[in-house]
N, C-alpha and C. Protein backbone atom coordinates (compact mmCIF):
# COMPACT_ATOMS: atom_id res chain seq x y z
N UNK A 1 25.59 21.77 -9.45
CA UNK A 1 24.54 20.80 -9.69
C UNK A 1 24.89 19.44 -9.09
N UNK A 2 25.92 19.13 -9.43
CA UNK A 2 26.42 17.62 -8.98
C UNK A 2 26.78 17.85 -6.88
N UNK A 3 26.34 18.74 -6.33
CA UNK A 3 26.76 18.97 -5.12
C UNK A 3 25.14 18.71 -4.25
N UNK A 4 24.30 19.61 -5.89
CA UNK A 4 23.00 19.63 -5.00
C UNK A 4 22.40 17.46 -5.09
N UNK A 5 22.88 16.98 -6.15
CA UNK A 5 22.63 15.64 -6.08
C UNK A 5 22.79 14.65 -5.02
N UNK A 6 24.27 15.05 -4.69
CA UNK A 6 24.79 14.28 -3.24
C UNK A 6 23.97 14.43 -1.96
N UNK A 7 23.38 16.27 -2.23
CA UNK A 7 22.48 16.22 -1.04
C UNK A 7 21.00 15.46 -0.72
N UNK A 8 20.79 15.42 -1.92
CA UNK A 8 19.37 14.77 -2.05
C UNK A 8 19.56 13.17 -2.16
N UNK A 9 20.52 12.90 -2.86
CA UNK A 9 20.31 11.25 -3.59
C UNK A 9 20.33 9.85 -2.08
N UNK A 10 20.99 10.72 -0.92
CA UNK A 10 20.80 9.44 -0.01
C UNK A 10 19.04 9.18 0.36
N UNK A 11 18.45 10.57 0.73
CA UNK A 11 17.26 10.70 1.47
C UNK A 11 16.47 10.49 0.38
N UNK A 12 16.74 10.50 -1.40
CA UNK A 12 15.52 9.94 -1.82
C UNK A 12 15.74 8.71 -1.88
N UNK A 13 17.23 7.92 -1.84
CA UNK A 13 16.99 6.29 -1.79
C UNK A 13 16.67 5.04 -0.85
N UNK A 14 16.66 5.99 0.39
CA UNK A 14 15.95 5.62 1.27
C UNK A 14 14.77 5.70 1.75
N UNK A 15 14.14 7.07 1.00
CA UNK A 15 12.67 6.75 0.45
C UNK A 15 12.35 5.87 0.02
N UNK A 16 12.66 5.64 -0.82
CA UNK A 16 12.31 4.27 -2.07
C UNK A 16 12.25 3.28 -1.34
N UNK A 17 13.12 2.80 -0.36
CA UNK A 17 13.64 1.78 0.34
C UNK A 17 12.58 1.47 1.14
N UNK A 18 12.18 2.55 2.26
CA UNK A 18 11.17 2.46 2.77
C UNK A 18 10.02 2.00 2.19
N UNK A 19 9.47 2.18 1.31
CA UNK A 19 8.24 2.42 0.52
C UNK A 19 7.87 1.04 0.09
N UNK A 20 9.44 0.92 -0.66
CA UNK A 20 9.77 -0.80 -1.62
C UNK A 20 9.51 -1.72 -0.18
N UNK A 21 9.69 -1.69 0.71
CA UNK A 21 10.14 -2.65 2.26
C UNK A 21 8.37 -2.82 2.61
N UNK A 22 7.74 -1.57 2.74
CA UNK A 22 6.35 -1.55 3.27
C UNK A 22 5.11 -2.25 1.84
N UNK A 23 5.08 -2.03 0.52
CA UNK A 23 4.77 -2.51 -0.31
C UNK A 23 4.67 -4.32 -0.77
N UNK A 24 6.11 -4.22 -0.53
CA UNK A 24 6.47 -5.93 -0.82
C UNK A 24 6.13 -6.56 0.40
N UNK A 25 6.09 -6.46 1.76
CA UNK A 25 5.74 -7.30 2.68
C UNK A 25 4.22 -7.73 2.38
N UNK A 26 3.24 -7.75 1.68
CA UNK A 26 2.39 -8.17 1.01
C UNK A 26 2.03 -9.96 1.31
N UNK A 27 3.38 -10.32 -0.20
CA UNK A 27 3.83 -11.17 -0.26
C UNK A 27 4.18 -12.40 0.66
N UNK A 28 4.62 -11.72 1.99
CA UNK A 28 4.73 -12.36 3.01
C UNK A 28 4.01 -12.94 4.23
N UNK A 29 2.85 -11.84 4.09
CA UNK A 29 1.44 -12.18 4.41
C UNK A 29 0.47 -13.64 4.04
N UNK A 30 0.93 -13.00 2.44
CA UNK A 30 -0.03 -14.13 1.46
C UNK A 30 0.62 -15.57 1.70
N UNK A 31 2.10 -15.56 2.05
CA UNK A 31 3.11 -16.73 2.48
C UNK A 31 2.25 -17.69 3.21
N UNK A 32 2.50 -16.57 4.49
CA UNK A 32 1.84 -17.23 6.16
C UNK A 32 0.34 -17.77 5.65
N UNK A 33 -0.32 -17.17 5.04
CA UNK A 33 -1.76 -17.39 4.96
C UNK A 33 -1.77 -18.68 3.89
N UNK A 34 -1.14 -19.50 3.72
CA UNK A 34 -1.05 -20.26 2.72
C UNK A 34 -0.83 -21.42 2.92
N UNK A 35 -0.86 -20.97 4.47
CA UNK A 35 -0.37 -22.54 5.23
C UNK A 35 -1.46 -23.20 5.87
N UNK A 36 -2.68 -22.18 5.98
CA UNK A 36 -3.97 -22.15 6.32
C UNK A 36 -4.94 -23.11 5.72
N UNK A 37 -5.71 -23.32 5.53
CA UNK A 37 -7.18 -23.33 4.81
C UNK A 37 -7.37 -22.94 3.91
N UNK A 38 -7.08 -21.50 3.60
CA UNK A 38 -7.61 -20.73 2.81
C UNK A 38 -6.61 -21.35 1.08
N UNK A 39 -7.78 -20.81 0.49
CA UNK A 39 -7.52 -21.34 -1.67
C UNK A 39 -6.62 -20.65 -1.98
N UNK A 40 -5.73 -20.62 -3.18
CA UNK A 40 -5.10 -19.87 -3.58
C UNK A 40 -5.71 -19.12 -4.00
N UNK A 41 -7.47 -19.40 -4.85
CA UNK A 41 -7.96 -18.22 -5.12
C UNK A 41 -8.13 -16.72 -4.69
N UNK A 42 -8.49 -17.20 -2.98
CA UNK A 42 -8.82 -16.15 -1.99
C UNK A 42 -7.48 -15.48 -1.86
N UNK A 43 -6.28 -16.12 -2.03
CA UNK A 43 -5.17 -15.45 -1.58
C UNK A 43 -4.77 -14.76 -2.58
N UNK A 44 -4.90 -14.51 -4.37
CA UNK A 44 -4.90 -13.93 -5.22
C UNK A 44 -5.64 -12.86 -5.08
N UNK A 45 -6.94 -13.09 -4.58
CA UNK A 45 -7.78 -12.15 -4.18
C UNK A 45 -7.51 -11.07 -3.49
N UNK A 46 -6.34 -11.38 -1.91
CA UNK A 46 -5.87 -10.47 -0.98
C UNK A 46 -4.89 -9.63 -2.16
N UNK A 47 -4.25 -10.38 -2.79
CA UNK A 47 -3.08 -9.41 -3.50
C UNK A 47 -3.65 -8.28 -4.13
N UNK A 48 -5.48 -8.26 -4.62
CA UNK A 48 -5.70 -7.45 -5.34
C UNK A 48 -6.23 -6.09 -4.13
N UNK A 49 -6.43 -6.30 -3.27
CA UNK A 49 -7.07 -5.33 -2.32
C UNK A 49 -5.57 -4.39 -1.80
N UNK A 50 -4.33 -5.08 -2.11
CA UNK A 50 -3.24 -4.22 -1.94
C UNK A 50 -2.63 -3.29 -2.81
N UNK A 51 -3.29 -3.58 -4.41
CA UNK A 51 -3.01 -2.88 -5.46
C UNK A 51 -4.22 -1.69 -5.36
N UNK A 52 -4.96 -1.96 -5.20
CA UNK A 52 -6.56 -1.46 -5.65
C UNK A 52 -6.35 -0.28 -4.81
N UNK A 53 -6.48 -0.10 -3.23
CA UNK A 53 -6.19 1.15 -2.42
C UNK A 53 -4.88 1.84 -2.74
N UNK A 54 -3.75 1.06 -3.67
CA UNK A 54 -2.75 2.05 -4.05
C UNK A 54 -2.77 3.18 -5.35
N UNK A 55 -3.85 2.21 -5.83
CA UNK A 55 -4.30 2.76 -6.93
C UNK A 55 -5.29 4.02 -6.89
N UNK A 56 -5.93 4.29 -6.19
CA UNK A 56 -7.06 4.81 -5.46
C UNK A 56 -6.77 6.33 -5.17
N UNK A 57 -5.67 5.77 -3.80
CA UNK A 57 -4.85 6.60 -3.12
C UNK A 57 -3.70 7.66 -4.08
N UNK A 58 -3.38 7.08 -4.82
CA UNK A 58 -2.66 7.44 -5.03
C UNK A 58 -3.27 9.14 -6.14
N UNK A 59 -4.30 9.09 -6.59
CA UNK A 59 -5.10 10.28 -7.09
C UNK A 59 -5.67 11.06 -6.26
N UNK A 60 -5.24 10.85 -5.06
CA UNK A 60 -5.51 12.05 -3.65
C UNK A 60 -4.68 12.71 -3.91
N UNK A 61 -3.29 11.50 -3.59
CA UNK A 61 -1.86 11.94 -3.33
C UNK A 61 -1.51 13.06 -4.50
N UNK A 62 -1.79 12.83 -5.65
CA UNK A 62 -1.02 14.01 -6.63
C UNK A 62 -1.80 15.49 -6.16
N UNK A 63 -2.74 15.41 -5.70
CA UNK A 63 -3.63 16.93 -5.48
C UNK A 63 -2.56 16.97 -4.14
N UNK A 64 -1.97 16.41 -3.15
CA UNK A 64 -1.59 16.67 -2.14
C UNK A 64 -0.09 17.18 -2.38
N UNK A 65 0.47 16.85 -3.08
CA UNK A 65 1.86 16.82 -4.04
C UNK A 65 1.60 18.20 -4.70
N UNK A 66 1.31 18.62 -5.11
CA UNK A 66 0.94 19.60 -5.75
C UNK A 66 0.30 20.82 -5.12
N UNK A 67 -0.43 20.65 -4.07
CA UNK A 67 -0.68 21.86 -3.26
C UNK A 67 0.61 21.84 -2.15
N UNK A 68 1.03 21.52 -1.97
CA UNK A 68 2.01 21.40 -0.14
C UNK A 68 2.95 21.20 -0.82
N UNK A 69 3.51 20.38 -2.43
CA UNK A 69 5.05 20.56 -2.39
C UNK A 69 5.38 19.05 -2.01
N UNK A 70 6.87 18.88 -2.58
CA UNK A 70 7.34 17.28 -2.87
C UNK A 70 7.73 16.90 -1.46
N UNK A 71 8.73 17.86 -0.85
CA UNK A 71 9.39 17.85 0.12
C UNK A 71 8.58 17.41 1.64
N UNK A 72 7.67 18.19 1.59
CA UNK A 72 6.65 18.13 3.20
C UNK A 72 6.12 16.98 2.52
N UNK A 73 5.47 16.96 1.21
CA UNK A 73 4.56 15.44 0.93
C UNK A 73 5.55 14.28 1.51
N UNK A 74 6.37 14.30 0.88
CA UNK A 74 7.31 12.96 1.32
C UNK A 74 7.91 12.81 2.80
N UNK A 75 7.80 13.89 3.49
CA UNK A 75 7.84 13.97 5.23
C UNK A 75 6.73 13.79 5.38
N UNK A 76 5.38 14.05 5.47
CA UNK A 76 4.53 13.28 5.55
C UNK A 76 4.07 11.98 5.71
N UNK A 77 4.25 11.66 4.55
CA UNK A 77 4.08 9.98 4.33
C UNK A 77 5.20 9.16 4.94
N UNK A 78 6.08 9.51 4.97
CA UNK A 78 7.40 9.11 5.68
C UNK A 78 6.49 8.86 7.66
N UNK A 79 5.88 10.06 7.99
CA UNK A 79 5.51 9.62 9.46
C UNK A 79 4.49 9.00 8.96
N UNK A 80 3.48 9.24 8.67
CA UNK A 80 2.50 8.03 8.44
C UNK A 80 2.94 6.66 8.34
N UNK A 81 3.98 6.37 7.59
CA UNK A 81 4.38 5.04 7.40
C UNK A 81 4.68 4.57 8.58
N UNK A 82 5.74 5.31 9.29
CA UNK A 82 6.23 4.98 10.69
C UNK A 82 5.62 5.26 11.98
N UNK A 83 4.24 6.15 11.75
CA UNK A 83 3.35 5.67 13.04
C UNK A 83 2.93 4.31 12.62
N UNK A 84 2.63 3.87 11.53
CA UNK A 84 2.11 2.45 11.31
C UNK A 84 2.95 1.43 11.50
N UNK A 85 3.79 2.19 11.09
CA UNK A 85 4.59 0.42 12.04
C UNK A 85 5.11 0.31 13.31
N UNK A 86 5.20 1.22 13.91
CA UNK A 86 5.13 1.29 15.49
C UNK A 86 3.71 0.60 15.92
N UNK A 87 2.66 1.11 15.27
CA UNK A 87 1.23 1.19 15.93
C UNK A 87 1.03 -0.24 15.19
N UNK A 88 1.60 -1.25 14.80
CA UNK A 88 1.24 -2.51 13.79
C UNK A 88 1.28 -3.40 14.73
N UNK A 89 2.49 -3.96 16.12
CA UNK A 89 2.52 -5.11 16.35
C UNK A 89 1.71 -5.07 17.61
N UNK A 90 1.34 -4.05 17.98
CA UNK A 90 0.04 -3.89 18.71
C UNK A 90 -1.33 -4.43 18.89
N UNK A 91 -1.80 -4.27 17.19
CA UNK A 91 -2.69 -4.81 16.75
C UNK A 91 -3.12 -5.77 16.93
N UNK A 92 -4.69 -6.64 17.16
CA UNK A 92 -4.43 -7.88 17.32
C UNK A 92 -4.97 -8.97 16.18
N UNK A 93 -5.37 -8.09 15.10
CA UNK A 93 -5.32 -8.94 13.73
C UNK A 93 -5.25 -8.33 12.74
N UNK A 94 -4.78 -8.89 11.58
CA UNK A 94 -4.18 -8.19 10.43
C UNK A 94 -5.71 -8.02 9.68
């Protein structure tokens, strides 16, 4: 048991890592945008449109978790995350 832990415990904490890294940059957004024009109201406002689609999403995600399995789910989302941030500084507005 303690053998199968070692195998798993790096790749799920760098899950997390990932996830925690793409989540919290939020914050840093709302930073830059603060230097702007824009109210603090409106910028309270952005914070809620980042909770709201996680919230959302995330009652897909358990039907997807549950048919396909933890393992491919979390390879999954793992490339999704990282076509998006390849495909991010491309972009030409947030």
């Amino acid at each position: 048991m303690i053998q199968n832990y070692s195998k798993i415990a790096l790749p799920l904490k760098i899950s997390f890592l990932i996830f925690s890294m793409v989540l919290n940059c939020m914050g840093v957004i709302i930073l830059q945008l603060s230097a702007t024009n824009i109210s603090y109201t409106n910028l309270g406002f952005l914070e809620a449109f980042k909770d709201l689609p996680i919230a959302i999403f995330s009652l897909f995600a358990a039907t997807f978790i549950n048919r396909f399995g933890s393992k491919t789910s979390l390879i999954f989302s793992l490339l999704i995350v990282a076509v998006c941030c390849i495909l991010l500084p491309f972009v030409g507005g947030f």
